[in-house]
Protein backbone atom coordinates (compact mmCIF):
# COMPACT_ATOMS: atom_id res chain seq x y z
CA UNK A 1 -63.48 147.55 76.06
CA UNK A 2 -60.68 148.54 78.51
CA UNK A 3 -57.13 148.38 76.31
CA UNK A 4 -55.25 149.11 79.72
CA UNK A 5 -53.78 145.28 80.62
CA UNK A 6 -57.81 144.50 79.27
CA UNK A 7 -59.06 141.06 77.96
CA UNK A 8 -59.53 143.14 74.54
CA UNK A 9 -56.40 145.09 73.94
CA UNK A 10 -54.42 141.11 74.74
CA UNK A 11 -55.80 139.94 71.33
CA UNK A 12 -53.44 142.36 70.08
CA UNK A 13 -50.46 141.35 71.83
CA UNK A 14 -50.84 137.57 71.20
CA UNK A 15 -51.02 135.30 67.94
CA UNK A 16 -55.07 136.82 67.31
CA UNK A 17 -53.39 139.98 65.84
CA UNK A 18 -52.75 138.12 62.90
CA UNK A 19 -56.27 138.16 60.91
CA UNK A 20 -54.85 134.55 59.19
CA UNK A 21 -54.92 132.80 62.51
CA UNK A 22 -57.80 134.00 64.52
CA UNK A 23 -60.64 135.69 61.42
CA UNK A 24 -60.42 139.00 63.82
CA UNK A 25 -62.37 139.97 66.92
CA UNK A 26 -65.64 139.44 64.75
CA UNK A 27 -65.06 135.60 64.74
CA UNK A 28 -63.03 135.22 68.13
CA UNK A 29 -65.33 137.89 70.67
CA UNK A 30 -68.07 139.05 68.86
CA UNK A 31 -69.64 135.60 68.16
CA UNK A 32 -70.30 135.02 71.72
CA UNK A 33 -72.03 138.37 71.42
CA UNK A 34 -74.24 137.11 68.79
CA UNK A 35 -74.69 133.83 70.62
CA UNK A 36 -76.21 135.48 73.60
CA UNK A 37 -78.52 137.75 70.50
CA UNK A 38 -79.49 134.29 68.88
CA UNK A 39 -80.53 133.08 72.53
CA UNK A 40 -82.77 136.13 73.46
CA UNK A 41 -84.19 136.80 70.49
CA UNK A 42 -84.84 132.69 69.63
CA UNK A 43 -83.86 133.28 65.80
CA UNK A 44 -81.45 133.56 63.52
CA UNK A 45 -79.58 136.09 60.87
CA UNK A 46 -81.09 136.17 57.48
CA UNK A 47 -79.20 139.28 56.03
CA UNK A 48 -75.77 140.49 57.80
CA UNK A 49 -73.96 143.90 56.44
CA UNK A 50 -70.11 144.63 58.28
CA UNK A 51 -67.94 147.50 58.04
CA UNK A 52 -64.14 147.11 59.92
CA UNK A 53 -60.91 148.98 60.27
CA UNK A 54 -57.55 149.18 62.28
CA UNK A 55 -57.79 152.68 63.47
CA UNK A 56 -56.11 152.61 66.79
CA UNK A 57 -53.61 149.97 67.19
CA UNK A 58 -50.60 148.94 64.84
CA UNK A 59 -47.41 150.97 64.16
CA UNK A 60 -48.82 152.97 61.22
CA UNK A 61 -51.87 154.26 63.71
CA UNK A 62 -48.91 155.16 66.14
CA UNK A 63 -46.83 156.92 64.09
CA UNK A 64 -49.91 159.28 63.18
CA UNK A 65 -51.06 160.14 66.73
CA UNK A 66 -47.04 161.53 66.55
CA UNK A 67 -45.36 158.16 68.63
CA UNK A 68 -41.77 158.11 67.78
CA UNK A 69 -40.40 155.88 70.27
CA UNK A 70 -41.31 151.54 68.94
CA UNK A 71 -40.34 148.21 70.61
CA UNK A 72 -41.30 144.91 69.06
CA UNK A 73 -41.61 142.92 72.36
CA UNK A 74 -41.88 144.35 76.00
CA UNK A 75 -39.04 141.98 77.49
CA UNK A 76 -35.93 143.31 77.40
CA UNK A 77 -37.16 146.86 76.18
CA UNK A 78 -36.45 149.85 77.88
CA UNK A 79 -38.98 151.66 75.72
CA UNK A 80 -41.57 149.29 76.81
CA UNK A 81 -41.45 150.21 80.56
CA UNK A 82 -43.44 153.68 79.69
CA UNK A 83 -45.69 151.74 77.83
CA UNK A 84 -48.74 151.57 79.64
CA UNK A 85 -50.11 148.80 77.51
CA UNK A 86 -46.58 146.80 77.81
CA UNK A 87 -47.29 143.17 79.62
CA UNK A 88 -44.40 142.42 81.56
CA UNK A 89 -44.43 138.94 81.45
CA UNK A 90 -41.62 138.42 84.58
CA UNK A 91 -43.99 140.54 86.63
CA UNK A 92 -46.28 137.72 87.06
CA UNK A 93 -45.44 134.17 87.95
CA UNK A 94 -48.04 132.58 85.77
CA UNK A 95 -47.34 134.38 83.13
CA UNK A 96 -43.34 133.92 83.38
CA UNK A 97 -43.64 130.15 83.84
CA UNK A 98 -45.90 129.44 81.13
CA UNK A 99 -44.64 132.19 78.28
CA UNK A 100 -41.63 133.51 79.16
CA UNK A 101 -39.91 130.72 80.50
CA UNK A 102 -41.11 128.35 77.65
CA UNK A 103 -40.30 130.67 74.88
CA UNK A 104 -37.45 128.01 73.93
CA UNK A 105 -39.48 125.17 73.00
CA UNK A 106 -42.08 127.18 70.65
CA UNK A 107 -40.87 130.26 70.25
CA UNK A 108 -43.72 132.36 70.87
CA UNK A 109 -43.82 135.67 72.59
CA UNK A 110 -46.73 136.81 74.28
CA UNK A 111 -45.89 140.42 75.15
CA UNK A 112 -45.67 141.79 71.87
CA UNK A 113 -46.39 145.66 71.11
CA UNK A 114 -50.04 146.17 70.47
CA UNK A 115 -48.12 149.55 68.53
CA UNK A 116 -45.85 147.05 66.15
CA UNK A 117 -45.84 146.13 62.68
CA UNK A 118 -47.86 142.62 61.57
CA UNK A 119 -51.49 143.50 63.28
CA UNK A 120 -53.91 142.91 60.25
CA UNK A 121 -57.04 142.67 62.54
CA UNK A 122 -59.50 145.17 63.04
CA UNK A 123 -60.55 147.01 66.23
CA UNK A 124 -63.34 149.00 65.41
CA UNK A 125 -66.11 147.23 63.79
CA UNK A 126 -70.04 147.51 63.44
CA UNK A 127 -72.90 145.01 62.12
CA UNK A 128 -76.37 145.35 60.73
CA UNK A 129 -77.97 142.20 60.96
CA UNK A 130 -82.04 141.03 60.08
CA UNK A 131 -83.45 138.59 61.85
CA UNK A 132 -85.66 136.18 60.37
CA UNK A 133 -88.19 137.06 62.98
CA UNK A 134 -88.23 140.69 61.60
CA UNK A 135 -85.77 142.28 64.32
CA UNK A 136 -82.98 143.97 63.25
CA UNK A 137 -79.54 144.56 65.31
CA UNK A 138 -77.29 147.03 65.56
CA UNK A 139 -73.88 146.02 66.78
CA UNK A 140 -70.52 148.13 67.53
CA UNK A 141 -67.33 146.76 68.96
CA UNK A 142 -64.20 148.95 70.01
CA UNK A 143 -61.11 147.41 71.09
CA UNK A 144 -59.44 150.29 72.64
CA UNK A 145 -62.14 152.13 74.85
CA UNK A 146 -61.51 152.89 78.57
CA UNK A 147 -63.73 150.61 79.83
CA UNK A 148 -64.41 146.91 80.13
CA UNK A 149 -68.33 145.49 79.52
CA UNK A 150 -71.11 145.63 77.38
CA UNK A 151 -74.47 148.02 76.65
CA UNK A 152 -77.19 145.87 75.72
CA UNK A 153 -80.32 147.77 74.74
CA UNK A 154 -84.21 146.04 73.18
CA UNK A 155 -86.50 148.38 71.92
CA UNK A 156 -90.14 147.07 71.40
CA UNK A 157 -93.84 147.44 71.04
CA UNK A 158 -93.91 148.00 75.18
CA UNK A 159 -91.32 149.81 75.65
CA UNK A 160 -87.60 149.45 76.19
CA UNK A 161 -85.30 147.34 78.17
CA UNK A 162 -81.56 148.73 78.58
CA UNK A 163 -78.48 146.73 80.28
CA UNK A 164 -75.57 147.66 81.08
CA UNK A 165 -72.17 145.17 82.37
CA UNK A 166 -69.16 146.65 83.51
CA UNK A 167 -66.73 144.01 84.32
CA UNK A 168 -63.33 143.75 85.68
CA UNK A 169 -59.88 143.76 83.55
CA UNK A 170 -58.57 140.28 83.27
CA UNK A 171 -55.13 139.18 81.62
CA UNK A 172 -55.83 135.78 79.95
CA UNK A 173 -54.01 133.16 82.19
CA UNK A 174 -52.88 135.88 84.16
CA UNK A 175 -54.01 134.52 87.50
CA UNK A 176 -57.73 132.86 88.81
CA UNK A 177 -59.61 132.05 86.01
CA UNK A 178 -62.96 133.10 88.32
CA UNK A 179 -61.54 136.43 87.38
CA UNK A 180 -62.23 136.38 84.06
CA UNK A 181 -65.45 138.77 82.89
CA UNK A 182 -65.93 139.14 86.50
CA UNK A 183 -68.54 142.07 87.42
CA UNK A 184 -67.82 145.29 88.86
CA UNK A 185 -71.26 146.31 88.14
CA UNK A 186 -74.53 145.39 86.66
CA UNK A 187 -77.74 147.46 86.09
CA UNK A 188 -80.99 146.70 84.33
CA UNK A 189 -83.59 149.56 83.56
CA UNK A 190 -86.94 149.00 81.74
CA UNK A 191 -88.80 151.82 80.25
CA UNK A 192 -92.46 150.85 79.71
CA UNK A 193 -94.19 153.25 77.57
CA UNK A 194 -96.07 155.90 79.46
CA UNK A 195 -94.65 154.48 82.65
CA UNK A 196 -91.67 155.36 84.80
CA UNK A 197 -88.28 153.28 84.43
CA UNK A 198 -87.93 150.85 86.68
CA UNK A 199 -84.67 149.13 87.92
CA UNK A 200 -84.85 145.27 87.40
CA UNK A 201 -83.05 143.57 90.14
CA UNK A 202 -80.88 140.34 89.30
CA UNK A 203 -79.55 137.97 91.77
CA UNK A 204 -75.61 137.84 91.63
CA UNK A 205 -73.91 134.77 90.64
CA UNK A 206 -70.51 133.90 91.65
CA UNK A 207 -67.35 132.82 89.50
CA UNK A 208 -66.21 134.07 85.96
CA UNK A 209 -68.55 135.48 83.60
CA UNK A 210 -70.87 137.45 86.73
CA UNK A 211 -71.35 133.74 87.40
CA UNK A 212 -72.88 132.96 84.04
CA UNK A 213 -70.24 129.77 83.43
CA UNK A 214 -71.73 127.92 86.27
CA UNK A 215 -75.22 128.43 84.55
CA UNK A 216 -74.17 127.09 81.31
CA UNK A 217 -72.02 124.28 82.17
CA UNK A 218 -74.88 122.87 84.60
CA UNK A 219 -77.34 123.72 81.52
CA UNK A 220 -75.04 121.71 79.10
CA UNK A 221 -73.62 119.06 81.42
CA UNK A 222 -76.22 119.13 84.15
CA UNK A 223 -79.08 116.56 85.52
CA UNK A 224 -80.42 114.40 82.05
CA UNK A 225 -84.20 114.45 81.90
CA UNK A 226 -84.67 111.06 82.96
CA UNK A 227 -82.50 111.44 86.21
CA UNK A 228 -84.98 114.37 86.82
CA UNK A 229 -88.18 112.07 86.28
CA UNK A 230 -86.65 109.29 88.26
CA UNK A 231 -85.76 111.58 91.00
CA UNK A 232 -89.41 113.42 90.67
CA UNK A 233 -91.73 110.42 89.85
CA UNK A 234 -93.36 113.05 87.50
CA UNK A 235 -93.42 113.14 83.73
CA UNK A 236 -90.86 116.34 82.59
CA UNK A 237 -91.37 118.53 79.02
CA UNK A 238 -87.74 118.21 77.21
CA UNK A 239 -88.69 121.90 75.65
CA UNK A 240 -88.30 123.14 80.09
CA UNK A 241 -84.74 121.70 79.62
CA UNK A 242 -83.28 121.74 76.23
CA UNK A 243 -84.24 124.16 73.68
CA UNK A 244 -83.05 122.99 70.64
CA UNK A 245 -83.34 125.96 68.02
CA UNK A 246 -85.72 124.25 64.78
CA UNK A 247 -83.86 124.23 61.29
């Protein structure tokens, strides 16, 4: 995930850094991660094992790649302006009027070093996890690589389905939310066995998420069933509608 001003490398900057308040990328990012697993696959974990470490960001990490040069926040430093990750909070209206300009009545800065001291949550973390259907996952997340998305790939009895999402970098509150996990490109390649790949097309949606927020708000908030039967005059199965995972 892209550390460079990226959705990823802000967790680090911001009150998440601190493992007490958020429980670390595995709680606050990867569970919508597993969310979307739970949904394809229609089960649930029965056995989980986790490994986790702090390998990139943080002061100590710094000091070993041979960094000499430390600020605490970016405002005000001069040794934050060759800091490519530095936020500059007074760069950006929305930013400025909702952190830096409010700093007084909370006192909470949202530009801190992703290089400080205090970071006690991981970025680079993996998960085995069974399924109670008998599949088995593989999981990685890594907060600092140069690129912003996801690799996605289902290996079966026919073959095997790969997806990749590369989305665009997107400071939280940093200007229109539509921005956020916004797509820069999207590909979808089954390989049958014995066949060619193939190249699954998908129909692009619009707003944040590649258009996936519109989907699930209309799927959570959207048309009851008996609005649809009324509006039909036909008799509708619940299960087409809501799927409602069994204990």
């Amino acid at each position: 995930m892209d550390p460079h001003y990226g959705s990823i490398s802000d967790y680090f900057r911001r009150w998440h850094r601190d493992k007490r308040n958020s429980g670390g990328l595995l709680v606050h990012k990867s569970t919508h991660h597993f969310d979307l697993v739970n949904f394809w696959l229609q089960t649930r974990p029965q056995t989980v094992f986790a490994t986790g470490d702090l390998a990139f960001y943080g002061r100590e990490n710094a000091e070993k790649r041979g960094e000499t040069k430390f600020y605490t926040r970016a405002h005000g430093s001069e040794v934050a302006k060759a800091d490519p990750f530095a936020l500059h909070l007074d760069l950006n209206p929305q930013l400025k009027s909702m952190y830096l300009d409010a700093e007084h009545e909370d006192a909470y800065y949202r530009d801190q070093s992703v290089f400080g001291d205090g970071i006690s949550i991981e970025d680079t973390m993996n998960v085995l996890v069974k399924y109670r259907n008998g599949a088995s996952l593989s999981y990685s997340l890594t907060a600092y690589a140069p690129w912003e998305g996801f690799r996605v790939s289902f290996n079966g009895t026919g073959g095997r389905l790969e997806v990749e999402v590369v989305e665009n970098s997107y400071v939280n509150s940093g200007g229109d939310q539509a921005h956020e996990g916004s797509l820069e490109s999207r590909k979808i390649l089954l390989r049958p066995l014995f066949e060619k790949p193939r190249e699954i097309k998908v129909e692009d949606g619009v707003g944040a998420h590649g258009g996936g927020d519109t989907v699930l708000l209309n799927d959570l908030f959207g048309t009851p069933v008996s609005d649809e039967s009324i509006a039909t005059g036909q008799a509708v199965n619940v299960d087409d509608i809501l799927l409602v995972p069994s204990s």
